[in-house]
N, C-alpha and C. Protein backbone atom coordinates (compact mmCIF):
# COMPACT_ATOMS: atom_id res chain seq x y z
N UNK A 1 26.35 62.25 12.80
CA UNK A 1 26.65 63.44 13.55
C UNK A 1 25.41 64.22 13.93
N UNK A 2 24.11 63.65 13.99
CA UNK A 2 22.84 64.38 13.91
C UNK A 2 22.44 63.56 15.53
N UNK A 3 22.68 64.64 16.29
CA UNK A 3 22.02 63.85 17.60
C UNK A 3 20.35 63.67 17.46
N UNK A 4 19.82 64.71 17.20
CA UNK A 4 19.26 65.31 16.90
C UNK A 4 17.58 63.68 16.43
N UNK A 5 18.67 63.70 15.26
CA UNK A 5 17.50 62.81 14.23
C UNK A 5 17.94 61.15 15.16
N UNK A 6 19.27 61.01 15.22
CA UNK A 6 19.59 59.58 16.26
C UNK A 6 18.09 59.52 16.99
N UNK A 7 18.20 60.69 18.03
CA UNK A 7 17.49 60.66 19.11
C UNK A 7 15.62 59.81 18.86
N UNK A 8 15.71 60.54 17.43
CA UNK A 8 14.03 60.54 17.35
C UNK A 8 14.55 58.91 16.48
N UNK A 9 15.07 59.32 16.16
CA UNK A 9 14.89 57.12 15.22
C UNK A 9 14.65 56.15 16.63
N UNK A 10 15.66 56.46 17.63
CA UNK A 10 15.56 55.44 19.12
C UNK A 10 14.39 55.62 19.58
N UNK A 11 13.60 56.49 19.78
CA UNK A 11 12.25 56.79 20.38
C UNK A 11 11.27 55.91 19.02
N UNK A 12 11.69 56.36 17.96
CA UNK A 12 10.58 55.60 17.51
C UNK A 12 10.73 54.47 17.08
N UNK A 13 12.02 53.56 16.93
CA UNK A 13 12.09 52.26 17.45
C UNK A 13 11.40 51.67 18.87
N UNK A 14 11.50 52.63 19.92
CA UNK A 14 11.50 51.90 20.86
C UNK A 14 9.58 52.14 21.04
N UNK A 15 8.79 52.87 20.18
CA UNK A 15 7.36 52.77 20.50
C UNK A 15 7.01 51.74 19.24
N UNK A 16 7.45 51.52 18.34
CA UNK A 16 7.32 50.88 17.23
C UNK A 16 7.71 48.74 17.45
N UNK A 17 9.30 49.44 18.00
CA UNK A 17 9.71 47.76 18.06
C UNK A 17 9.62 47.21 19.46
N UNK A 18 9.17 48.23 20.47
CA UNK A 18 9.85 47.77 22.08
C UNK A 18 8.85 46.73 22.46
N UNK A 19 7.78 46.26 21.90
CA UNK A 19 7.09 44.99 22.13
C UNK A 19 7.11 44.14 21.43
N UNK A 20 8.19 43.57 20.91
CA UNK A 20 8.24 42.63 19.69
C UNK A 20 8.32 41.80 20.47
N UNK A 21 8.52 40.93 21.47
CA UNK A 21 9.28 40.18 22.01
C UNK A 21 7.92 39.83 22.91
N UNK A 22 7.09 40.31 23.24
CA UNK A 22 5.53 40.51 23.56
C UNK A 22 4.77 39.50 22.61
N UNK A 23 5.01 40.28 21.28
CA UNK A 23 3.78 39.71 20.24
C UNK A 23 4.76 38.20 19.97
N UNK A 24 5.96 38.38 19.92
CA UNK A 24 6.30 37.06 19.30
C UNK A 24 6.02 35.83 20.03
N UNK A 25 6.11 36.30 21.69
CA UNK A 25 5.53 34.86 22.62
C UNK A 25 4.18 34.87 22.11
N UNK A 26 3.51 35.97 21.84
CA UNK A 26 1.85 35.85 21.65
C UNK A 26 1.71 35.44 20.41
N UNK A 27 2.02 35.30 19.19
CA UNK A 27 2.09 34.57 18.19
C UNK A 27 2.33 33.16 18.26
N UNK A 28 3.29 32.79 18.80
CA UNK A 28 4.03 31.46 19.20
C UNK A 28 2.80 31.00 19.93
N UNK A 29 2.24 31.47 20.92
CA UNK A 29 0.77 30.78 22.07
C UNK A 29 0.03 30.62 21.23
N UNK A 30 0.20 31.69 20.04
CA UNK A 30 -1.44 30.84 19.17
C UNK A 30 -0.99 29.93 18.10
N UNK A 31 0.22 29.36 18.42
CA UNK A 31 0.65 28.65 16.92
C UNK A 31 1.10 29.00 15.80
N UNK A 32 1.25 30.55 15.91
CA UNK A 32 1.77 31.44 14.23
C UNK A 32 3.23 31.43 14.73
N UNK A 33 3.88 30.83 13.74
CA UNK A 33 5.17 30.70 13.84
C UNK A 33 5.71 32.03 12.89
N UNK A 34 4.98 31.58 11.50
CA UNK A 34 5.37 33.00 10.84
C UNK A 34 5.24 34.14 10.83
N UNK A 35 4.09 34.84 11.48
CA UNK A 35 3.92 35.63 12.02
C UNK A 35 5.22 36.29 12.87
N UNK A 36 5.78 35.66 13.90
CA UNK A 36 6.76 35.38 14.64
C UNK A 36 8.39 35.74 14.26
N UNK A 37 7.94 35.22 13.21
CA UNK A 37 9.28 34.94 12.30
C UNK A 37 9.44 36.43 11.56
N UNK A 38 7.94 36.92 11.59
CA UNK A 38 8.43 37.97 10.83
C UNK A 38 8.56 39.18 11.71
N UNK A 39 8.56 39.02 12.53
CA UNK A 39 8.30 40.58 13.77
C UNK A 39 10.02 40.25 14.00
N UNK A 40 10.21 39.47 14.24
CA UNK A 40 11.74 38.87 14.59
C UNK A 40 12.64 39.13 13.56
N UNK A 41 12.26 39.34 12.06
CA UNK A 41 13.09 39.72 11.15
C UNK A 41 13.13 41.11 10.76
N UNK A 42 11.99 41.90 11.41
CA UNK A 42 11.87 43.33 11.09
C UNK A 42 12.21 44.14 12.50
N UNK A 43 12.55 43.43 13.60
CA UNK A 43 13.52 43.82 14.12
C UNK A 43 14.85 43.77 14.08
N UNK A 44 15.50 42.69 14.20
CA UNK A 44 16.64 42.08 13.61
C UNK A 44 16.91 43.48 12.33
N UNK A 45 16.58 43.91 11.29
CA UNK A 45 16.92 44.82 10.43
C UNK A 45 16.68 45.99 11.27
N UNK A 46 16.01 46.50 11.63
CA UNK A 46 15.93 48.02 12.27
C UNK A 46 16.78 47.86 13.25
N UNK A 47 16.90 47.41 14.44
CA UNK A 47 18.45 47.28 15.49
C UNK A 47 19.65 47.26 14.78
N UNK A 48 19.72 46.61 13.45
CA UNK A 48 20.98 46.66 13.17
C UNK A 48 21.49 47.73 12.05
N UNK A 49 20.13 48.58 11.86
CA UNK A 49 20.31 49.40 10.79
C UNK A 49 20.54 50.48 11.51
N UNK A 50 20.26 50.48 13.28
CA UNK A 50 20.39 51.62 14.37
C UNK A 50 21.61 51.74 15.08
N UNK A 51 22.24 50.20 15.22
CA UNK A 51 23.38 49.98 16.06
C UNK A 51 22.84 49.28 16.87
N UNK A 52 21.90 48.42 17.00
CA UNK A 52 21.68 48.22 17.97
C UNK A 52 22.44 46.80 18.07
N UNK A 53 23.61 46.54 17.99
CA UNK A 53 24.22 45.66 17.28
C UNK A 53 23.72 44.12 18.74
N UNK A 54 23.75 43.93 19.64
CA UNK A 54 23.69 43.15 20.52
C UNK A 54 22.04 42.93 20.35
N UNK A 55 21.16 43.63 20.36
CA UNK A 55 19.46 43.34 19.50
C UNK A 55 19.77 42.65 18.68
N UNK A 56 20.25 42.90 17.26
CA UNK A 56 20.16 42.56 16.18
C UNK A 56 20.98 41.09 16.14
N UNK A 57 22.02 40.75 17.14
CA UNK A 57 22.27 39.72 17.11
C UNK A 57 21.25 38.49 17.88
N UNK A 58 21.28 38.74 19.44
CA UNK A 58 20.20 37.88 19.76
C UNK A 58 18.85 37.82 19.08
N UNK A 59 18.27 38.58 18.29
CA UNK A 59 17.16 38.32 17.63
C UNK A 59 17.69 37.46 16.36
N UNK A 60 18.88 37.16 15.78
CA UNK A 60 19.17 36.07 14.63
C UNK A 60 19.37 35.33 15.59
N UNK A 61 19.91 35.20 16.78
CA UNK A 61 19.84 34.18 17.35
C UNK A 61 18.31 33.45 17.33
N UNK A 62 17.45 33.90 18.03
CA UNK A 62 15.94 33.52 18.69
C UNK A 62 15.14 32.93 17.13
N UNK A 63 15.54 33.60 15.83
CA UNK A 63 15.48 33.45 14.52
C UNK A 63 15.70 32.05 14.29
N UNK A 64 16.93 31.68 14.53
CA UNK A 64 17.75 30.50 14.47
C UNK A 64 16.73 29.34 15.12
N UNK A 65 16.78 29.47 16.31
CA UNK A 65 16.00 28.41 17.37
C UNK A 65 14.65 28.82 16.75
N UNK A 66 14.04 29.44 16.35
CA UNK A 66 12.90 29.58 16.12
C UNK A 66 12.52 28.34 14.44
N UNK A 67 13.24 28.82 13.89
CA UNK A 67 13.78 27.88 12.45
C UNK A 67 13.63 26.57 12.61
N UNK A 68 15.11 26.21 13.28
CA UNK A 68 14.96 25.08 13.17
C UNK A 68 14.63 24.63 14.48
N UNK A 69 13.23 24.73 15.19
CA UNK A 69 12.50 24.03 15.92
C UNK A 69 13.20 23.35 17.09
N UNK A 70 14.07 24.05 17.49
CA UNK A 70 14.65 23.87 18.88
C UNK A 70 13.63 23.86 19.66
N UNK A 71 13.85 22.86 21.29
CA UNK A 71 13.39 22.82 22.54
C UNK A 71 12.77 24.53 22.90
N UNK A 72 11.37 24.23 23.39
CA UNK A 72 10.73 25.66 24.32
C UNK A 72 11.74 26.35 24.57
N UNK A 73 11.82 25.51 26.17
CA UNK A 73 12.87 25.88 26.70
C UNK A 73 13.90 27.00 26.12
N UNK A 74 14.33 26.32 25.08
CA UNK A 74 15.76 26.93 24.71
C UNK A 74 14.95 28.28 23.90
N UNK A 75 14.10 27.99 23.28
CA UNK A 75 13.98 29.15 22.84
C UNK A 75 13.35 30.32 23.60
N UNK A 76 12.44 29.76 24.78
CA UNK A 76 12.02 30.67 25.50
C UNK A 76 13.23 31.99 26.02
N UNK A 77 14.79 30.63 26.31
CA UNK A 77 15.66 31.34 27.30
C UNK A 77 16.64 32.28 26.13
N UNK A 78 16.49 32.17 24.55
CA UNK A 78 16.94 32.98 23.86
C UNK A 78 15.68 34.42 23.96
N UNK A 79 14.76 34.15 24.27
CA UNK A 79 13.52 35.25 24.00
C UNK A 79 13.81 36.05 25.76
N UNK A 80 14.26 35.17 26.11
CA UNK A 80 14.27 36.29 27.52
C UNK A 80 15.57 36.97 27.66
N UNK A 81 16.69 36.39 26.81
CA UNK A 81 17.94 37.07 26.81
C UNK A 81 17.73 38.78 26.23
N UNK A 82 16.98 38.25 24.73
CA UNK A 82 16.99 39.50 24.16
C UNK A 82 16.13 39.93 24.39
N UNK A 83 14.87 39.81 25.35
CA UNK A 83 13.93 40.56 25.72
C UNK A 83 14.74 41.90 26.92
N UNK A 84 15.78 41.51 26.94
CA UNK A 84 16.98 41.75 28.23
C UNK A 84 17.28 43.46 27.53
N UNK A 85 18.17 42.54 26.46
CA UNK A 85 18.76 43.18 25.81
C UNK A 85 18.11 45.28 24.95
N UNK A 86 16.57 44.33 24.85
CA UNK A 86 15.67 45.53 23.91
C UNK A 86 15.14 45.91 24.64
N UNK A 87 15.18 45.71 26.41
CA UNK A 87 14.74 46.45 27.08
C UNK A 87 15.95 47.60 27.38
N UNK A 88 16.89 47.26 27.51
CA UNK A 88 18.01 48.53 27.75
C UNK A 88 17.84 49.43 26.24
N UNK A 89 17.86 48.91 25.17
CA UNK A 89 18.06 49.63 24.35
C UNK A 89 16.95 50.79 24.45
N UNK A 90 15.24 50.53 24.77
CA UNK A 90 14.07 50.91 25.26
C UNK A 90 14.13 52.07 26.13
N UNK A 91 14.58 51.55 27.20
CA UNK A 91 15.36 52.36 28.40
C UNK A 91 16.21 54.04 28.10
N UNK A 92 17.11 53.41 27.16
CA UNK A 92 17.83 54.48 26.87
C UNK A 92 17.10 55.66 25.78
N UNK A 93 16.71 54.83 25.07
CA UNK A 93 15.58 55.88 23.90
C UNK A 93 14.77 56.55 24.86
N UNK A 94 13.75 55.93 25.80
CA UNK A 94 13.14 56.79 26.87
C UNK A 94 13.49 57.76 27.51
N UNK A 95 14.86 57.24 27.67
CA UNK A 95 15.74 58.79 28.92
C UNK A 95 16.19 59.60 28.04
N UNK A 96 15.96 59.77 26.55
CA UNK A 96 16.57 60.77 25.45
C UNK A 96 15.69 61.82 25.37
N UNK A 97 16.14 63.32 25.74
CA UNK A 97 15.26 64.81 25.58
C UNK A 97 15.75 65.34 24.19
N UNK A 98 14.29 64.37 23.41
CA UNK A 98 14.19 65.45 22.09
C UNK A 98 13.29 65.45 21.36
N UNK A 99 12.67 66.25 20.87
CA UNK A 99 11.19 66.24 20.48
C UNK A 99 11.22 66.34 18.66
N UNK A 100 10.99 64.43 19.02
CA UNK A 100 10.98 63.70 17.62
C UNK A 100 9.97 64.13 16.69
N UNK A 101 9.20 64.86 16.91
CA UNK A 101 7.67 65.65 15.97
C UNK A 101 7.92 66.50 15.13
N UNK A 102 9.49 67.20 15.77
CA UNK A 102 9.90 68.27 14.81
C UNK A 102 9.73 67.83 13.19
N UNK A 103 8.87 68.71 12.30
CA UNK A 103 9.47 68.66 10.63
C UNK A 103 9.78 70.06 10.17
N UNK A 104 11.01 69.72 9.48
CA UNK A 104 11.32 71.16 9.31
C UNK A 104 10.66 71.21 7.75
N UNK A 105 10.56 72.91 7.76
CA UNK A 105 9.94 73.31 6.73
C UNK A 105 10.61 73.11 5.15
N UNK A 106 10.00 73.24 4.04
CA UNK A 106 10.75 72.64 2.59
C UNK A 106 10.79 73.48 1.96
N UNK A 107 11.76 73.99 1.31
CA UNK A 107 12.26 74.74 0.07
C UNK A 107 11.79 74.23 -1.10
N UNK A 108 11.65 73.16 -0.94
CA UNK A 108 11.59 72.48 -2.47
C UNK A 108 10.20 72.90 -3.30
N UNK A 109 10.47 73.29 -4.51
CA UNK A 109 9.54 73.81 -5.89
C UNK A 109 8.69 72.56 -6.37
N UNK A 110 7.28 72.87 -6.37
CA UNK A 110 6.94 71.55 -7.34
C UNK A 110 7.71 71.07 -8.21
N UNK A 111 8.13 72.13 -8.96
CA UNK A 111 9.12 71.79 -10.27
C UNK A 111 10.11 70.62 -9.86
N UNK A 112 10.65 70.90 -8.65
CA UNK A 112 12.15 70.32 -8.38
C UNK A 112 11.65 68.81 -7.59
N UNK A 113 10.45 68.70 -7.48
CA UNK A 113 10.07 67.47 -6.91
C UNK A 113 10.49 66.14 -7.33
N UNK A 114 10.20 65.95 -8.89
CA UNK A 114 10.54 64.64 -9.19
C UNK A 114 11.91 63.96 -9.10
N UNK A 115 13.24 65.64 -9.30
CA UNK A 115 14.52 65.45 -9.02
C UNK A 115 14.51 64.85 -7.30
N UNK A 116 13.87 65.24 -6.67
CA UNK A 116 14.06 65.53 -5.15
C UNK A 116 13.57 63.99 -4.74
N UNK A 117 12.81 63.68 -5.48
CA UNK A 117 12.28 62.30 -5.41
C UNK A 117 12.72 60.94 -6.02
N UNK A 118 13.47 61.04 -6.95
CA UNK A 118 14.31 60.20 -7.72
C UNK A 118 15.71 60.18 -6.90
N UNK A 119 16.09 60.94 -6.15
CA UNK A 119 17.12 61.69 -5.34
C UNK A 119 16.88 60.41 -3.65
N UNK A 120 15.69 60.59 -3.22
CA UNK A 120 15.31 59.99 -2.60
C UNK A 120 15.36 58.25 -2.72
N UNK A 121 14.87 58.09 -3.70
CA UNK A 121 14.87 56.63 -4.04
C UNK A 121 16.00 56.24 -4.18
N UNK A 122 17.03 56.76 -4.33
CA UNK A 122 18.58 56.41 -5.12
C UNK A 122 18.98 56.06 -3.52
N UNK A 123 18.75 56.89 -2.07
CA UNK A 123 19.27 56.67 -1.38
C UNK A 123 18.65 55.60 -0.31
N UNK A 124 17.03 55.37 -0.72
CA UNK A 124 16.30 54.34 0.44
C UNK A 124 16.49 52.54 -0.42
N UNK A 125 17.25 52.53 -1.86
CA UNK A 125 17.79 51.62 -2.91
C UNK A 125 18.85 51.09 -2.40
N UNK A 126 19.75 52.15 -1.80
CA UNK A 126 20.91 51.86 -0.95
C UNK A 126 21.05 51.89 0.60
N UNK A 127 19.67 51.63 0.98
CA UNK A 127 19.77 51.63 2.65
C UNK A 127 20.75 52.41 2.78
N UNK A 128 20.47 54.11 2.63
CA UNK A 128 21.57 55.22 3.17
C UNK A 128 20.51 55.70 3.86
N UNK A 129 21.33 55.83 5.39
CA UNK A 129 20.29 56.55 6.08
C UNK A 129 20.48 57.81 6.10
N UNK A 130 20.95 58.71 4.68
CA UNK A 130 20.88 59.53 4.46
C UNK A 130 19.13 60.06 4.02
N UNK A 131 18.47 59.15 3.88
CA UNK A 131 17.64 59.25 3.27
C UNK A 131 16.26 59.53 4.36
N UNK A 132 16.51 59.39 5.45
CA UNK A 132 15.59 59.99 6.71
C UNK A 132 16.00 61.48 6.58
N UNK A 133 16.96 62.06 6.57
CA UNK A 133 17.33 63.47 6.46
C UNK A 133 16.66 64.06 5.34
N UNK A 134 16.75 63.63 3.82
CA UNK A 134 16.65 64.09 3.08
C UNK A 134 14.71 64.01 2.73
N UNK A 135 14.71 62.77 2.94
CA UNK A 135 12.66 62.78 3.64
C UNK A 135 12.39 63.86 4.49
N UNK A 136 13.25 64.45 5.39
CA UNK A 136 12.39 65.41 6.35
C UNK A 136 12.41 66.54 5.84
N UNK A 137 13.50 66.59 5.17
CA UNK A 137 13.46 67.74 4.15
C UNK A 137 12.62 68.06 2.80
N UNK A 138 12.09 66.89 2.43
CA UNK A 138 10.92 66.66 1.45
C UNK A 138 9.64 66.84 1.82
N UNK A 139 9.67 66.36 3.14
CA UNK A 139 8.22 66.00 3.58
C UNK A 139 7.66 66.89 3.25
N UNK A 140 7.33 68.15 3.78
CA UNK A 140 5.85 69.10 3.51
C UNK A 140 6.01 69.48 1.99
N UNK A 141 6.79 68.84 1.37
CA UNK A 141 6.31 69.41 -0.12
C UNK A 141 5.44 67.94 -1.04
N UNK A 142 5.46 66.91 0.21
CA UNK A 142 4.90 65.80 0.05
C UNK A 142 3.55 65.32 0.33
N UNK A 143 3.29 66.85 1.54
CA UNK A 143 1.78 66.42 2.25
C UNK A 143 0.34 66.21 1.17
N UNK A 144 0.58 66.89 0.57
CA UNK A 144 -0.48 66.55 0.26
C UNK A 144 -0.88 65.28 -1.54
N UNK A 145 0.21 64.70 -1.31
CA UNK A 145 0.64 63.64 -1.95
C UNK A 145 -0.27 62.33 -1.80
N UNK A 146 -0.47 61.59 -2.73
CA UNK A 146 -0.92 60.08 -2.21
C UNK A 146 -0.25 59.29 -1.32
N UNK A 147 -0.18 58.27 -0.56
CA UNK A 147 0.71 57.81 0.38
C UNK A 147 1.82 58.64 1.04
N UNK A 148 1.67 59.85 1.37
CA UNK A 148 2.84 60.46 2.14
C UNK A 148 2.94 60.26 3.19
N UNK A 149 1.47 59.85 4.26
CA UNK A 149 1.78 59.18 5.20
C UNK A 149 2.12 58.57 5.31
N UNK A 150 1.78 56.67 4.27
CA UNK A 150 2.68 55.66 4.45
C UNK A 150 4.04 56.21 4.39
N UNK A 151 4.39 56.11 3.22
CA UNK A 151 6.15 57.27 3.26
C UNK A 151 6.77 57.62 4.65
N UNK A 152 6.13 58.26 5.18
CA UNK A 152 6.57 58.63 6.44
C UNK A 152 6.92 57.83 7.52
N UNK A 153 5.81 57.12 7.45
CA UNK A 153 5.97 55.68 8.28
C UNK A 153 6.85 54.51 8.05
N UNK A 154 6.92 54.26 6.64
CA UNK A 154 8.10 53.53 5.94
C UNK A 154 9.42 54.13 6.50
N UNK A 155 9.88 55.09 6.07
CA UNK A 155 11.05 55.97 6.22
C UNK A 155 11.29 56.04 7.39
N UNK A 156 10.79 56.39 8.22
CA UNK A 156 11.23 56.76 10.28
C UNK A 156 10.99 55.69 10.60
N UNK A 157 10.68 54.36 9.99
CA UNK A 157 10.87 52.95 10.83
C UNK A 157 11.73 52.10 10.22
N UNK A 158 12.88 52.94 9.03
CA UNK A 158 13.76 52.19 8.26
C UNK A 158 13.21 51.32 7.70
N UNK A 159 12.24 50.76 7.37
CA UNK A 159 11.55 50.15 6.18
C UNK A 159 12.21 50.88 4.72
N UNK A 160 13.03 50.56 4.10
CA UNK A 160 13.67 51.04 3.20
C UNK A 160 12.75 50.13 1.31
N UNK A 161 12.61 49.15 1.79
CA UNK A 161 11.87 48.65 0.84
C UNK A 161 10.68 48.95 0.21
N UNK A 162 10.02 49.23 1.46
CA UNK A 162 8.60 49.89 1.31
C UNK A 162 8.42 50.89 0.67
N UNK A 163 9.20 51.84 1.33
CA UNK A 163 9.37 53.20 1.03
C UNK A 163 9.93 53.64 -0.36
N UNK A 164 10.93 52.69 -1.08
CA UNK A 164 10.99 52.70 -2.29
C UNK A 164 9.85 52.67 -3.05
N UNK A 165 9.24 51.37 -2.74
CA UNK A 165 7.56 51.19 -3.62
C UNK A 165 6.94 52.35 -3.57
N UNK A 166 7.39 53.02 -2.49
CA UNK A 166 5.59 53.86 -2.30
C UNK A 166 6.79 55.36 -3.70
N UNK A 167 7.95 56.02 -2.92
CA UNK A 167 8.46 56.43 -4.10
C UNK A 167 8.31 56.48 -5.58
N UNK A 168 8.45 55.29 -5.75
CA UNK A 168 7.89 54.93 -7.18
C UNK A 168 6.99 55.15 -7.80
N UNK A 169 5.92 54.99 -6.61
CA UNK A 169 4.46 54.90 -6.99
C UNK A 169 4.32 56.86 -7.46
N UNK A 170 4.65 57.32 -6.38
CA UNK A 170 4.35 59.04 -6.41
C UNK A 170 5.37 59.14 -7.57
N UNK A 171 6.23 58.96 -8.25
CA UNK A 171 6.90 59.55 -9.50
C UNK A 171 6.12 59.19 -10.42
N UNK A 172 5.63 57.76 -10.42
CA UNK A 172 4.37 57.39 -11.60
C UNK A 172 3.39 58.26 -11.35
N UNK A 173 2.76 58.94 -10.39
CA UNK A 173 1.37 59.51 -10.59
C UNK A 173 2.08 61.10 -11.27
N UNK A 174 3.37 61.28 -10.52
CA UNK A 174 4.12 62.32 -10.89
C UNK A 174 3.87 62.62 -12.45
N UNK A 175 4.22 61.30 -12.92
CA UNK A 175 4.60 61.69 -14.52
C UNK A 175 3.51 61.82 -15.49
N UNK A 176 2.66 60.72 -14.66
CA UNK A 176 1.52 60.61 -15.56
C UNK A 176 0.46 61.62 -15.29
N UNK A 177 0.85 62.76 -14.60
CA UNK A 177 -0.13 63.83 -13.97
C UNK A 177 0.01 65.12 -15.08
């Protein structure tokens, strides 16, 4: 129900992921398959963690042919389908008026940090994308933290895994501080 935060996740999918489909022919020209494989799987999760449900499928598709070593051809004509596809999605994030830079300011007490942060992890553990909300609401009591940038970057690109680690990491310096 947050147009608001939607808006800025599509914009920064679409500066983050809108050339995947770029690097993956350019990986493939130099022979990195895995490379390939993996830009293709970290889209594939962010489209489908956005809705981008028709992305997230043709990219398991292109996944698929990519795998098991299907004809150019065929895979080229799966890479131009969904190159199709992540360009509309691109498109539409572009024509969206909202200024994704916003961070709102934090209430939160040093004191109440480690709750606020254990709080956090419980929800990027469970891929809840409750947990972009509740990050923006953390953030400036985070700035001047070790990795809060990564954090940031983890978190607004749905990297949910990452962002746990780095979590972790700041409750360990937390505790042991």
């Amino acid at each position: 129900g947050n147009y608001d935060a939607l808006a800025a996740l599509l914009k920064r999918f679409e500066r983050t992921h809108g050339d995947t489909v770029l690097e993956v022919r350019a990986a493939l020209g130099a022979g990195q398959r895995q490379p390939a494989d993996q830009a293709l799987h970290r889209l594939r999760g962010v489209a489908g963690n956005l809705g981008a449900n028709e992305v997230a499928r043709l990219t398991a598709h292109v996944e698929t042919a990519l795998r098991e070593h299907r004809p150019e051809a065929a895979l080229q004509a799966a890479l131009d389908q969904l190159a199709a596809a992540l360009d509309t999605v691109c498109a539409g994030a572009r024509s969206l008026n909202v200024d994704d830079q916003v961070i709102p300011t934090s209430n939160t007490a040093q004191s109440e940090l480690p709750l606020k942060l254990a709080e956090l992890q419980g929800l990027l553990q469970n891929n809840n994308l409750k947990a972009l909300e509740h990050f923006r609401a953390l953030r400036p009591a985070l700035a001047e933290l070790d990795h809060a940038a990564a954090l940031a970057d983890a978190v607004e690109s749905l990297n949910f895994d990452a962002a746990g680690r780095l979590v972790e990491a700041m409750m360990q310096r937390k505790d042991s501080a």
